[in-house]
Protein backbone atom coordinates (compact mmCIF):
# COMPACT_ATOMS: atom_id res chain seq x y z
CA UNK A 1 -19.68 27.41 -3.71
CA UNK A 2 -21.68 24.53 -3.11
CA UNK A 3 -26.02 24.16 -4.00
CA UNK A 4 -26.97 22.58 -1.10
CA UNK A 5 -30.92 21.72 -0.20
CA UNK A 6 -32.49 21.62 2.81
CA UNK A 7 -35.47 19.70 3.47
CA UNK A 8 -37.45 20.01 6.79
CA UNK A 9 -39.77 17.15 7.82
CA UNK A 10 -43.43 17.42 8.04
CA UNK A 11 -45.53 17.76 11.20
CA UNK A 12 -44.75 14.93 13.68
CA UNK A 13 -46.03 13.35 16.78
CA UNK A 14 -44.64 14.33 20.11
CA UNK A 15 -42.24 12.46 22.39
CA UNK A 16 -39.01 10.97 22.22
CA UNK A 17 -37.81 10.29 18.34
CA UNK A 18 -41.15 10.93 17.35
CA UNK A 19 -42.67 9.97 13.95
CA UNK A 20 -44.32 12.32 11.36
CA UNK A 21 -47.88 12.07 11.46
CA UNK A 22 -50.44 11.92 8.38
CA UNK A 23 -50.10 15.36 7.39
CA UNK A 24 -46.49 15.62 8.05
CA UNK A 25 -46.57 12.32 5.09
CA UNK A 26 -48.65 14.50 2.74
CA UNK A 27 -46.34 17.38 3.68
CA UNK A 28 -43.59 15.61 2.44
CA UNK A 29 -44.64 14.02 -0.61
CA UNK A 30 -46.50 17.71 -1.59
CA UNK A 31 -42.27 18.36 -2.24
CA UNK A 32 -41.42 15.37 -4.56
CA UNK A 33 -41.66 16.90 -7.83
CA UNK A 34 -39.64 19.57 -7.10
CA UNK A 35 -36.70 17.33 -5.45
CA UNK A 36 -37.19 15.51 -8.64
CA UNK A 37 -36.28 18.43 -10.75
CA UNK A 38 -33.14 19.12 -8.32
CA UNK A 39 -30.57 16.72 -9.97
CA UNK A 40 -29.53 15.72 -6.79
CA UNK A 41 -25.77 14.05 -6.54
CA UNK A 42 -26.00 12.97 -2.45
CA UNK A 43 -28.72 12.67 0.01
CA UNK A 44 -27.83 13.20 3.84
CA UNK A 45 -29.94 12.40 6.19
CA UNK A 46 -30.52 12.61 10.21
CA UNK A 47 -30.77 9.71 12.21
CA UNK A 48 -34.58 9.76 13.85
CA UNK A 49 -37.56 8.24 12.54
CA UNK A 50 -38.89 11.10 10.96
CA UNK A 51 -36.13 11.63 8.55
CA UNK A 52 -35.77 8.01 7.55
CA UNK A 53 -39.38 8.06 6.87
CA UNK A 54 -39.05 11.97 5.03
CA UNK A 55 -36.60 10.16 2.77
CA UNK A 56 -39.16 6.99 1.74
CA UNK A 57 -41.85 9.76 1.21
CA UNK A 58 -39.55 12.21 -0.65
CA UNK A 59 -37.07 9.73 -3.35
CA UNK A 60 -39.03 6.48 -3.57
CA UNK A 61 -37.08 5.08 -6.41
CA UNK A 62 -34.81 7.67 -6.91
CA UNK A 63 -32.19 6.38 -4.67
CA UNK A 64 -31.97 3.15 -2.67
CA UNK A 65 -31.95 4.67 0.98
CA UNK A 66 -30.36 1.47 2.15
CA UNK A 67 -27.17 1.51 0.11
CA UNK A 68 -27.11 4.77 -1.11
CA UNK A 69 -27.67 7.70 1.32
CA UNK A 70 -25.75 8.96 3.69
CA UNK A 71 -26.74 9.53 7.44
CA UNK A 72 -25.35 11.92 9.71
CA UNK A 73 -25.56 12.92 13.30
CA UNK A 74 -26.47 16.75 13.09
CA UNK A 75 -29.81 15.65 13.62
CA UNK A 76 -30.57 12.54 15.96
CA UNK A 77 -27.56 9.90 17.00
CA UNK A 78 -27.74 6.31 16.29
CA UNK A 79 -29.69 3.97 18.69
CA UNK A 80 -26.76 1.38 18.79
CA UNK A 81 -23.40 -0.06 17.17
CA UNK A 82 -23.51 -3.57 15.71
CA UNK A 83 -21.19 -5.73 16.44
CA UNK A 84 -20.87 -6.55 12.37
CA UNK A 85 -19.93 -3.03 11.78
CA UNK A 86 -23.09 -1.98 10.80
CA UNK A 87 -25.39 1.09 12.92
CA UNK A 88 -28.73 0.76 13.94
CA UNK A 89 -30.56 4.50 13.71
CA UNK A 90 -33.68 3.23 14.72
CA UNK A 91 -35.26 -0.71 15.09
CA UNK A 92 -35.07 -2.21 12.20
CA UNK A 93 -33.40 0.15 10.14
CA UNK A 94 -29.10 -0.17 9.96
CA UNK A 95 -26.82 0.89 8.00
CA UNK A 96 -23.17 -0.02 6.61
CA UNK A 97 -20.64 1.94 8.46
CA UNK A 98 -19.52 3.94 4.92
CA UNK A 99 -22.87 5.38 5.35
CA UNK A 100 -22.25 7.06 8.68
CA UNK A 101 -20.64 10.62 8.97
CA UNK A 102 -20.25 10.51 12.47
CA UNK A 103 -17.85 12.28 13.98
CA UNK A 104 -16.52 9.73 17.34
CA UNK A 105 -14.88 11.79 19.77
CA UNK A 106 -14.12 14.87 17.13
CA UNK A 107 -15.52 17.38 18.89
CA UNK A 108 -13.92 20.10 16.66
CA UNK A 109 -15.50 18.86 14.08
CA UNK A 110 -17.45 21.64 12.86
CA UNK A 111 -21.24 21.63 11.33
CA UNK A 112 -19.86 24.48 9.19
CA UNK A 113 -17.02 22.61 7.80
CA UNK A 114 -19.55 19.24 7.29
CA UNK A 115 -21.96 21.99 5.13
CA UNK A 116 -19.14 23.22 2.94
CA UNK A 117 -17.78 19.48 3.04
CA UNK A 118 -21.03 18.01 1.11
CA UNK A 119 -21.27 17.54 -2.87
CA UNK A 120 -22.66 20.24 -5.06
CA UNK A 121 -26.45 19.36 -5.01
CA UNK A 122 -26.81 17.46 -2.51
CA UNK A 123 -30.13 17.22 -0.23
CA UNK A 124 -29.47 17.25 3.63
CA UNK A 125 -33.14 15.99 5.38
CA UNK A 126 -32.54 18.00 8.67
CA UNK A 127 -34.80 20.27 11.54
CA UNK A 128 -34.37 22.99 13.33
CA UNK A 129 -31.09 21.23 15.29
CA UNK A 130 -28.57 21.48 11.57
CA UNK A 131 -29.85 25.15 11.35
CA UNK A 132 -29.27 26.32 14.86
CA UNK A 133 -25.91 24.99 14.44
CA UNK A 134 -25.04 27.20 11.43
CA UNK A 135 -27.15 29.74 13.30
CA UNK A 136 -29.63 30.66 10.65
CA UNK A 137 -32.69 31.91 12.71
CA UNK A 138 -36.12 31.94 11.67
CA UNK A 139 -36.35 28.76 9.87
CA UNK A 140 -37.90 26.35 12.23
CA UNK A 141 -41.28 25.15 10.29
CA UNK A 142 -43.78 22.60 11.60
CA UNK A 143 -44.66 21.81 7.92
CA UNK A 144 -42.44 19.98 5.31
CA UNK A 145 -40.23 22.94 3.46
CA UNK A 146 -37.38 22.52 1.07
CA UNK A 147 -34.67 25.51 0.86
CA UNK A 148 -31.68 26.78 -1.18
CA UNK A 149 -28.45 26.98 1.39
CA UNK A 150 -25.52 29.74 -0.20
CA UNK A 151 -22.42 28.12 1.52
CA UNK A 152 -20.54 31.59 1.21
CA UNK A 153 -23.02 33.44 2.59
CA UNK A 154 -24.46 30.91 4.87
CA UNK A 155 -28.07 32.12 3.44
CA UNK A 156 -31.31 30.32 2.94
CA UNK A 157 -34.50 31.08 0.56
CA UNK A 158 -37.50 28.73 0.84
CA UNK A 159 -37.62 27.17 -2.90
């Protein structure tokens, strides 16, 4: 069994791709000294603005987000494919291809198999779409939480 963290972003603006607002910032950062305490091993991300900017308020010097975490598409897609083999998630913000655990045309690839895939403690900065895929209900907050996923059980417990 894998300990696997979940953190939720904070309170964001509305529209398309929306950013977190001022609270949702404070939100976030309210959870850095417990992430600290963690002992994280990998960082996964989603792909929209919010989580980019949930990961600069959560690890800021932890972990380099540009070379070290990893992105992945169960919450947001990329905005484009570089010609240089590198993805754009959002303006201004691309990655190296190694960071990307898309999944092409795989459509049996499974977001239960990419949960039980991921490194003992490692911190997946997801919403609502990641746990309606492994349908855990109930868990949809409009504030910054972190929780505890059991990858047997497919359980989660606010930390």
């Amino acid at each position: 069994m894998s300990q696997i963290y979940l953190a939720t972003c904070g309170e964001r603006d509305d529209g398309f791709n929306p950013c977190m607002t001022k609270t949702g910032h404070k939100q976030v950062k309210a959870l850095c000294d417990v992430i600290r305490q963690l002992g994280l091993s990998m960082v996964v991300a989603g792909t929209g603005m919010r989580f980019i900017e949930t990961l600069h308020d959560l690890l800021p010097g932890l972990i380099s987000i540009k070379d070290d975490a990893l992105y992945s598409p169960f919450a947001g897609t990329p905005s484009a494919t570089n010609a240089d083999g590198t993805i754009t998630l959002v303006p201004g913000f691309d990655i190296r291809k190694e960071q990307w655990l898309g999944v092409g045309n795989d459509h049996a690839f499974g977001v239960l198999r990419f949960v039980r895939s991921l490194e003992d403690n490692t911190l997946v900065i997801t919403d609502e779409e990641l746990l309606t895929a492994l349908r855990i209900e109930g868990f949809m907050p409009a504030t910054a939480k972190l929780y505890k996923l059991d990858t047997n059980t497919m359980t989660i417990g606010e930390i």
